[in-house]
Protein backbone atom coordinates (compact mmCIF):
# COMPACT_ATOMS: atom_id res chain seq x y z
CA UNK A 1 -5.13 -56.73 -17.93
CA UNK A 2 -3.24 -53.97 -16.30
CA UNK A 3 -0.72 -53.97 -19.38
CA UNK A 4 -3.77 -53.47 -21.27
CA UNK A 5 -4.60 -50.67 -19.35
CA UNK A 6 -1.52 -49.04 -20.17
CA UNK A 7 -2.12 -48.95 -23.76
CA UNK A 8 -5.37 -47.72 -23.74
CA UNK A 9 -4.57 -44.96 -21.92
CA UNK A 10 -1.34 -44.27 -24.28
CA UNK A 11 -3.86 -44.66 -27.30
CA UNK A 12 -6.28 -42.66 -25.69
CA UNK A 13 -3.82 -39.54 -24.61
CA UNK A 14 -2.80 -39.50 -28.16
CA UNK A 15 -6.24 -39.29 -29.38
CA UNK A 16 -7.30 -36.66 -26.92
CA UNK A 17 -4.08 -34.54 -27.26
CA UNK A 18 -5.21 -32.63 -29.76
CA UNK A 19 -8.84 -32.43 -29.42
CA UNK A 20 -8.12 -31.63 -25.46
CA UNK A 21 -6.09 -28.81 -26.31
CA UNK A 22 -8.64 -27.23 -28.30
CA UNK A 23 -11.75 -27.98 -25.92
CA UNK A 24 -9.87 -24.97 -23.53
CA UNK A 25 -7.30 -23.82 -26.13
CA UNK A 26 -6.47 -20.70 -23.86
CA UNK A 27 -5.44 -23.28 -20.62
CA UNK A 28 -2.98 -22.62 -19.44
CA UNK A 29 -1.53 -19.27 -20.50
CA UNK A 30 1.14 -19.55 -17.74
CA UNK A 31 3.42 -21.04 -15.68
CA UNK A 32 1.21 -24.43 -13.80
CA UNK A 33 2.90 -25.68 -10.21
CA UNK A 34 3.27 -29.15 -9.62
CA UNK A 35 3.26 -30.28 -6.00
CA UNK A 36 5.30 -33.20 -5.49
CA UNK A 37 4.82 -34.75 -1.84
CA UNK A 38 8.06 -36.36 -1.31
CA UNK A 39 11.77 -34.27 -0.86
CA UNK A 40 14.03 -33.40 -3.94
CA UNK A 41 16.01 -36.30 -4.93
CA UNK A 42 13.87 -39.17 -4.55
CA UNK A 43 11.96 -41.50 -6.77
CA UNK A 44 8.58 -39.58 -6.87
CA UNK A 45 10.67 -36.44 -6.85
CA UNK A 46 12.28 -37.73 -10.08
CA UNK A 47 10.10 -39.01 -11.74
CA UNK A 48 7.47 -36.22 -11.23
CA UNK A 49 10.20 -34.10 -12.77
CA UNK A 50 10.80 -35.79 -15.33
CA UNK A 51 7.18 -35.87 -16.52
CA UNK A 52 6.85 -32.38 -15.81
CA UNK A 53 9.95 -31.33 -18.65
CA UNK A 54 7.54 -33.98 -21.26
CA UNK A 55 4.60 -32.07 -20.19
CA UNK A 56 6.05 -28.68 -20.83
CA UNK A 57 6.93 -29.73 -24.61
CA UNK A 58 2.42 -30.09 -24.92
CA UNK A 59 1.63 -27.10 -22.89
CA UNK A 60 3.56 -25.13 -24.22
CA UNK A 61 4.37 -23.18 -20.66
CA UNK A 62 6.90 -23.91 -17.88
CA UNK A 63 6.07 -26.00 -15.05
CA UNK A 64 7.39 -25.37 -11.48
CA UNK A 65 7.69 -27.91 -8.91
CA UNK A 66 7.08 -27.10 -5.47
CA UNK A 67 7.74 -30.11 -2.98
CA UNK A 68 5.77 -30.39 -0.05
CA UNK A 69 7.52 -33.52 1.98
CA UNK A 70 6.11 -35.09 5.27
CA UNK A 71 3.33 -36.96 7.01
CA UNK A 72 3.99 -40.22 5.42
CA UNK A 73 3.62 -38.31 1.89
CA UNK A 74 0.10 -36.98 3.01
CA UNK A 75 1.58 -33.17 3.66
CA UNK A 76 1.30 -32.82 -0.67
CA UNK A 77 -2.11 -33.52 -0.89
CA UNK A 78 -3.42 -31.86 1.97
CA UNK A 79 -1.99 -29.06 0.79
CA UNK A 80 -3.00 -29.45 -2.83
CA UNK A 81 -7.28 -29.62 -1.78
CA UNK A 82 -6.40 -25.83 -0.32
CA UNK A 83 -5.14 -24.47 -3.43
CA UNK A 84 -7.48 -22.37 -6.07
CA UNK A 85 -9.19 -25.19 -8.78
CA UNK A 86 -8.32 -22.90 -11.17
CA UNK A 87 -6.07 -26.14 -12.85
CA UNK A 88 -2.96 -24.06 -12.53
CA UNK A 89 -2.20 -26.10 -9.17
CA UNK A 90 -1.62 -29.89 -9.75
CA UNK A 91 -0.33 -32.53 -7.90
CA UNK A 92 1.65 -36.04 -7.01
CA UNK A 93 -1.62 -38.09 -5.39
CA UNK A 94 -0.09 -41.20 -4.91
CA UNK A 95 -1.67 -44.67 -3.86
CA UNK A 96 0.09 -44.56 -0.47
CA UNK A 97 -1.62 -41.27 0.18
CA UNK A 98 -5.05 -42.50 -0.50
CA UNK A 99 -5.15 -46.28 -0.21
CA UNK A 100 -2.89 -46.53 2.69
CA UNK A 101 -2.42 -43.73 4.38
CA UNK A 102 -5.98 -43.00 5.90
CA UNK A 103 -6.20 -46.44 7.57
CA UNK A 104 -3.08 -45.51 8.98
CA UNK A 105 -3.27 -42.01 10.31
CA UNK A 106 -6.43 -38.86 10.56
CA UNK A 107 -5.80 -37.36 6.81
CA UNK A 108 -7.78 -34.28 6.06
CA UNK A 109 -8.82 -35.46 2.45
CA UNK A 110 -10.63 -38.15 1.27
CA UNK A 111 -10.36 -39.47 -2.32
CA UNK A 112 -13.26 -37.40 -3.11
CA UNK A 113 -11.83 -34.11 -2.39
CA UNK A 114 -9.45 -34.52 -6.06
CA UNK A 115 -10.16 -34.76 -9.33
CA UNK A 116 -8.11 -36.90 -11.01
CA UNK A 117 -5.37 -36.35 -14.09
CA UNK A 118 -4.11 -39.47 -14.80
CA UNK A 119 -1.88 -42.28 -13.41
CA UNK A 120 2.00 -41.77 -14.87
CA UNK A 121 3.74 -44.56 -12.77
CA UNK A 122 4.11 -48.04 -10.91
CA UNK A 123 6.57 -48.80 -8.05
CA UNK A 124 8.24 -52.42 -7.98
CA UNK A 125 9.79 -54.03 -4.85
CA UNK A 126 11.86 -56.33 -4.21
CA UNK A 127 13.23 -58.69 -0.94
CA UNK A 128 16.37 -58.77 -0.61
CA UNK A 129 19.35 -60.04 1.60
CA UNK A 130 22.81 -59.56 2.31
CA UNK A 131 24.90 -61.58 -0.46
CA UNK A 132 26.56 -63.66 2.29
CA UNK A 133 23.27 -64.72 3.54
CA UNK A 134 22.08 -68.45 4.09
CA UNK A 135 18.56 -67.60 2.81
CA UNK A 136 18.36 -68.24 -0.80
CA UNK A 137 14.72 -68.35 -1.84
CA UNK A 138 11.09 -67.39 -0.02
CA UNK A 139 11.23 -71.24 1.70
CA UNK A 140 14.85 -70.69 2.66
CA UNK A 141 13.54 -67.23 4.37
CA UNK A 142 10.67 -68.73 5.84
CA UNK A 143 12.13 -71.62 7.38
CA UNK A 144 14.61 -69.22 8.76
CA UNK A 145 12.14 -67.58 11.04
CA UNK A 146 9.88 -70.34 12.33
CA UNK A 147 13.56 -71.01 13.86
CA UNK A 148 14.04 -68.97 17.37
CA UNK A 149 13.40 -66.12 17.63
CA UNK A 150 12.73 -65.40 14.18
CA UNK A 151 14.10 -62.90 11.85
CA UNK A 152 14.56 -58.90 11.50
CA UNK A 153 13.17 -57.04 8.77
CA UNK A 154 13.45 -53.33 7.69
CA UNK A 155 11.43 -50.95 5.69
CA UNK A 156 10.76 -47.17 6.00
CA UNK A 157 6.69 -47.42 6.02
CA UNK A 158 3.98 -49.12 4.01
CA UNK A 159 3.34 -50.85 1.36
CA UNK A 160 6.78 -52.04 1.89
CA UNK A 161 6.35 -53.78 5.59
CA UNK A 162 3.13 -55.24 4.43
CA UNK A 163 4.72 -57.48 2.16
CA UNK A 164 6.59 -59.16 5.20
CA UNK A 165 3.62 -58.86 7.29
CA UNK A 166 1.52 -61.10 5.00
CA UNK A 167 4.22 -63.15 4.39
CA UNK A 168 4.11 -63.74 8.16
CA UNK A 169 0.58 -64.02 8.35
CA UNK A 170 0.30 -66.65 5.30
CA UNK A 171 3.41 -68.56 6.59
CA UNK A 172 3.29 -68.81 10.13
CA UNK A 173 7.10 -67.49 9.77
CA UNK A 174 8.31 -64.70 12.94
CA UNK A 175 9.29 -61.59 11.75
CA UNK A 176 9.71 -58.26 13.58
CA UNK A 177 10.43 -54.68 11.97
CA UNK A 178 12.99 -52.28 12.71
CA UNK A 179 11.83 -49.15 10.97
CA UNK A 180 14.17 -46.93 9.22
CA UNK A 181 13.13 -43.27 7.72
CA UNK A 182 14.67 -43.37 4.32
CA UNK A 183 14.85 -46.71 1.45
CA UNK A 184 19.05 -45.31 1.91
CA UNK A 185 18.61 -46.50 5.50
CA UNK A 186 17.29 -49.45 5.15
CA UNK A 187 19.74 -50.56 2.74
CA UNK A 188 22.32 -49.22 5.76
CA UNK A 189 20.35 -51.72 8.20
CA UNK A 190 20.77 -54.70 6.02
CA UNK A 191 24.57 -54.32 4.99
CA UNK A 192 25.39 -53.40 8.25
CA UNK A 193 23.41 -56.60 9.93
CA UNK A 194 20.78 -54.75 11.84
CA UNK A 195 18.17 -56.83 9.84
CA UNK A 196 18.20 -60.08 8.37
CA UNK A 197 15.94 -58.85 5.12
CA UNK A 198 14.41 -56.00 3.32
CA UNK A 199 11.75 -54.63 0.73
CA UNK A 200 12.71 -52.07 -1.31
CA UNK A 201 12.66 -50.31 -4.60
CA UNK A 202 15.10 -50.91 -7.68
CA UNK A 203 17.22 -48.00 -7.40
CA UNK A 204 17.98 -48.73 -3.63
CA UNK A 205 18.84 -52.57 -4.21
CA UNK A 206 20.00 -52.53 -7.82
CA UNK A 207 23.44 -50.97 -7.31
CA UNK A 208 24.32 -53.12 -4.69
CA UNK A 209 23.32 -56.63 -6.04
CA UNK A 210 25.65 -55.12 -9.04
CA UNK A 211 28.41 -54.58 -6.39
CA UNK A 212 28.18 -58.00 -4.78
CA UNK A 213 26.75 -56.79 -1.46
CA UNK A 214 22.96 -58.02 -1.65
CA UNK A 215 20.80 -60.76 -3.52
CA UNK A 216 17.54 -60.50 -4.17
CA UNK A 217 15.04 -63.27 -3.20
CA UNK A 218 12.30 -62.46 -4.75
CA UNK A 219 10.12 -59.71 -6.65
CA UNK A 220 7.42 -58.40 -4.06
CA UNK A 221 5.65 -57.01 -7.07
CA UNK A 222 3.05 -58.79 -9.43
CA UNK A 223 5.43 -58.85 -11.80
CA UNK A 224 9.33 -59.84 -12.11
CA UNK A 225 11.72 -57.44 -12.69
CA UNK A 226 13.46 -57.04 -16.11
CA UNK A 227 16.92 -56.30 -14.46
CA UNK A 228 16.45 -59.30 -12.62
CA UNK A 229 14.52 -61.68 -14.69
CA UNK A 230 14.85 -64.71 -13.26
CA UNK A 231 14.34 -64.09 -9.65
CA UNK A 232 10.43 -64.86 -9.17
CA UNK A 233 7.97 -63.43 -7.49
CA UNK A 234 6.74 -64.07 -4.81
CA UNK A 235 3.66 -65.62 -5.73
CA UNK A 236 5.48 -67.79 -7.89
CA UNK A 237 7.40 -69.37 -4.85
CA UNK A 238 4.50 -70.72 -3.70
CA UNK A 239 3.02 -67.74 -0.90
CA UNK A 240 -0.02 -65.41 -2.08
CA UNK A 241 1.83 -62.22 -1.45
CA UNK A 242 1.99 -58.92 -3.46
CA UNK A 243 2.04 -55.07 -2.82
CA UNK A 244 1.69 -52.72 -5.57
CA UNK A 245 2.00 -48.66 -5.66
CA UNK A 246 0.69 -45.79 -8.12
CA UNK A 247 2.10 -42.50 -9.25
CA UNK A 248 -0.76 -40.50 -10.11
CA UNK A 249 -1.60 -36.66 -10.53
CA UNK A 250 -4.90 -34.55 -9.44
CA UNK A 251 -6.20 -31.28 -9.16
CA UNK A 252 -8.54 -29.80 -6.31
CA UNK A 253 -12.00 -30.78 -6.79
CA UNK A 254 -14.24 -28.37 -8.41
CA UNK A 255 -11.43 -27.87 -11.26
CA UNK A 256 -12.40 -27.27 -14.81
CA UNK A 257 -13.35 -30.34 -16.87
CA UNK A 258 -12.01 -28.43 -19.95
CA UNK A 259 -8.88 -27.91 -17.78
CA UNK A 260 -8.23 -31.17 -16.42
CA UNK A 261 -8.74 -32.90 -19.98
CA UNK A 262 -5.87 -30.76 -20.78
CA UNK A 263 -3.80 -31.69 -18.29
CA UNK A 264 -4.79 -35.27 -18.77
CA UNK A 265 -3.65 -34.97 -22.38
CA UNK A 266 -0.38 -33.13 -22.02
CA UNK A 267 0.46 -36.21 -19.10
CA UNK A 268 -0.42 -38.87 -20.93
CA UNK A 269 1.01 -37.52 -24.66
CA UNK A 270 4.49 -37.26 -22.31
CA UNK A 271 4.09 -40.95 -20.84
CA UNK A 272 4.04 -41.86 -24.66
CA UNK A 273 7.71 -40.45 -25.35
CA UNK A 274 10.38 -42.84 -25.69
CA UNK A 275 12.91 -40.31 -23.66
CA UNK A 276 10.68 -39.87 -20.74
CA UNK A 277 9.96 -44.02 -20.45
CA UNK A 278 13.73 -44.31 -20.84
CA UNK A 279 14.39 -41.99 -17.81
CA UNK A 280 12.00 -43.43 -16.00
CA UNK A 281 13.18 -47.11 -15.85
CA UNK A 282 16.52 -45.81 -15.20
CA UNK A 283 14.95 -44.79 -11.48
CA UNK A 284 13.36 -48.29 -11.47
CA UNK A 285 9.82 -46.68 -11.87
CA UNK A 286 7.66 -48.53 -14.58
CA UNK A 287 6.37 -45.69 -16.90
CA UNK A 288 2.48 -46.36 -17.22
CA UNK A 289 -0.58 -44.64 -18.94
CA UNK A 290 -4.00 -44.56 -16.79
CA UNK A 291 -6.50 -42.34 -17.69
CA UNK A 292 -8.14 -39.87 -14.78
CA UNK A 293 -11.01 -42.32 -14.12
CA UNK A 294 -8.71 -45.06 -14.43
CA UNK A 295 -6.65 -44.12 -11.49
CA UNK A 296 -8.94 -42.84 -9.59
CA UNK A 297 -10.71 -46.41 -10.15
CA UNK A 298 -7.26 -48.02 -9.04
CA UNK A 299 -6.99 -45.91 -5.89
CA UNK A 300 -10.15 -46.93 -4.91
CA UNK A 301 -9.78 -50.62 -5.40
CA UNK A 302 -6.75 -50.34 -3.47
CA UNK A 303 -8.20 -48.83 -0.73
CA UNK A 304 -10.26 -51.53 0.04
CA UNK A 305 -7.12 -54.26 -0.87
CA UNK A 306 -4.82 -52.06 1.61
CA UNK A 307 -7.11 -51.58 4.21
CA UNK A 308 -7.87 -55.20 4.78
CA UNK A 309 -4.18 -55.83 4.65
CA UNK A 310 -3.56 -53.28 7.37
CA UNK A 311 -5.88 -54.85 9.65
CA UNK A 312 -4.95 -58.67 9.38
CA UNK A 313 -1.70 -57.03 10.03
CA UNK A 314 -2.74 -55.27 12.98
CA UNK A 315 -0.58 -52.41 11.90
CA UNK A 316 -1.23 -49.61 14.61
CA UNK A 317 -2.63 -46.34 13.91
CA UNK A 318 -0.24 -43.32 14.02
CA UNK A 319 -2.56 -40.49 15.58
């Protein structure tokens, strides 16, 4: 369904870039900021960059990218709902910011406060353990900590801990997180045998099950990896366990229509390039198409999946 998804909203950029453009054919007649919530250098950093340079080639005007790091991602969008809706101020709105985030902390912004662009990409995550480890599958892992004391796990911050925490919860296994600030970190934890397992994203774990230093158990994502096609997922090894994350871009509410068709076009159009898919799965981000309403749609059904998870976790609040 969801691959269906994507190519309806490729179809439909392409079908809209042209009439979009010409519904507000003097938007934007400048330089447009994108706010990225994350630091330079990471994977929404990247990625959001490199959509920005396909963007450019359909609006014909430079885009800037300010980054506005912190608060579990949240500092972005906060910031983004004070800006003018003039459309010349969009943003990274991610599904961590939206679906997780509030049942985790006091955000200033609710989903309602954006308008929304269109989704542009979809995290993957994987578990993974130290090559020399005894734990060769989900069982193997499982069986591991209904032993003792159980096992250690690491991950920076959610969705990535939930995955474990269900997998608790739906196993009856023992596990207990050390929590690390960065997906570097965590990687740090497991090689250095602070943990026993992590979650994590392709371009932490890739480059060190290609060095010999970490296998991966399983995909934590609904779907398998293509670098790593045979290791299943989760859900295929038997336990009904998934997490899933969304790259997506908005605008303050109140924006333009005319001006956020536009921006909808330009972002989807620039999904559609071969160069900018290419760059993208070289982060390990899966290049996707949603429409505005088909994100927002997303964020809100994931609300409701995340904040169930959260509780049957009984993942504390932060403030």
């Amino acid at each position: 369904m969801r691959q269906r998804l994507y190519k309806l909203g490729a179809m439909l950029g392409l079908a809209l870039g042209l009439s979009g453009m010409s519904m507000a054919a003097s938007f934007p007649d400048g330089p447009v900021n994108l706010v990225v919530n994350y630091g330079a250098g990471g994977n929404t950093d990247v990625a959001s960059r490199q959509l920005a340079s396909g963007m450019e080639e359909f609006l014909k005007q430079s885009i800037v990218v300010v980054n506005k790091p912190g608060a579990m991602g949240t500092m972005g969008p906060t910031y983004l709902t004070r800006q003018k809706n003039d459309g010349y101020t969009f943003g990274v709105v991610t599904y961590s910011t939206v679906a997780i985030a509030p049942h985790l902390m006091s955000v200033p912004y609710t989903i309602d406060d954006f308008e929304f662009v269109a989704g542009f990409g979809r995290f993957r995550y994987g578990v993974a353990v130290r090559a020399d480890s005894p734990y060769k599958n989900i069982q193997d892992l499982v069986d591991g900590a209904k032993k003792g004391d159980g096992l250690f796990f690491g991950a920076p911050s959610a969705p990535n801990n939930l995955a474990i925490f269900e997998l608790a919860k739906v196993s009856g296994g023992k596990f207990e997180q050390i929590l690390y600030k960065s997906g570097a970190e965590t990687v740090i934890g497991l090689l250095s045998g602070q943990v026993d397992v992590i979650v994590q994203n392709p371009s932490d774990i890739l480059p060190h099950i290609a060095a010999g230093k970490i296998r991966m158990l399983a995909s934590a994502s609904p779907i398998r990896w293509p670098e790593q096609p045979d290791v299943p997922t989760i859900k295929e090894q038997g336990f009904p366990v998934e997490i899933d994350s969304w790259l997506g871009l908005a605008v303050p509410k109140g924006t333009s229509p005319d001006h956020v068709k536009v921006l909808e076009s330009a972002t989807l159009a620039a999904m559609n390039e071969p160069k900018v898919q290419e760059n993208f799965k070289a982060i390990g981000v899966d290049p996707a198409g949603l429409t505005g309403a088909e994100y927002k749609q997303a964020l809100a059904d994931g609300y409701e999946i995340m904040g169930k998870a959260i509780k049957d976790a009984n993942l504390p609040r932060v403030n």
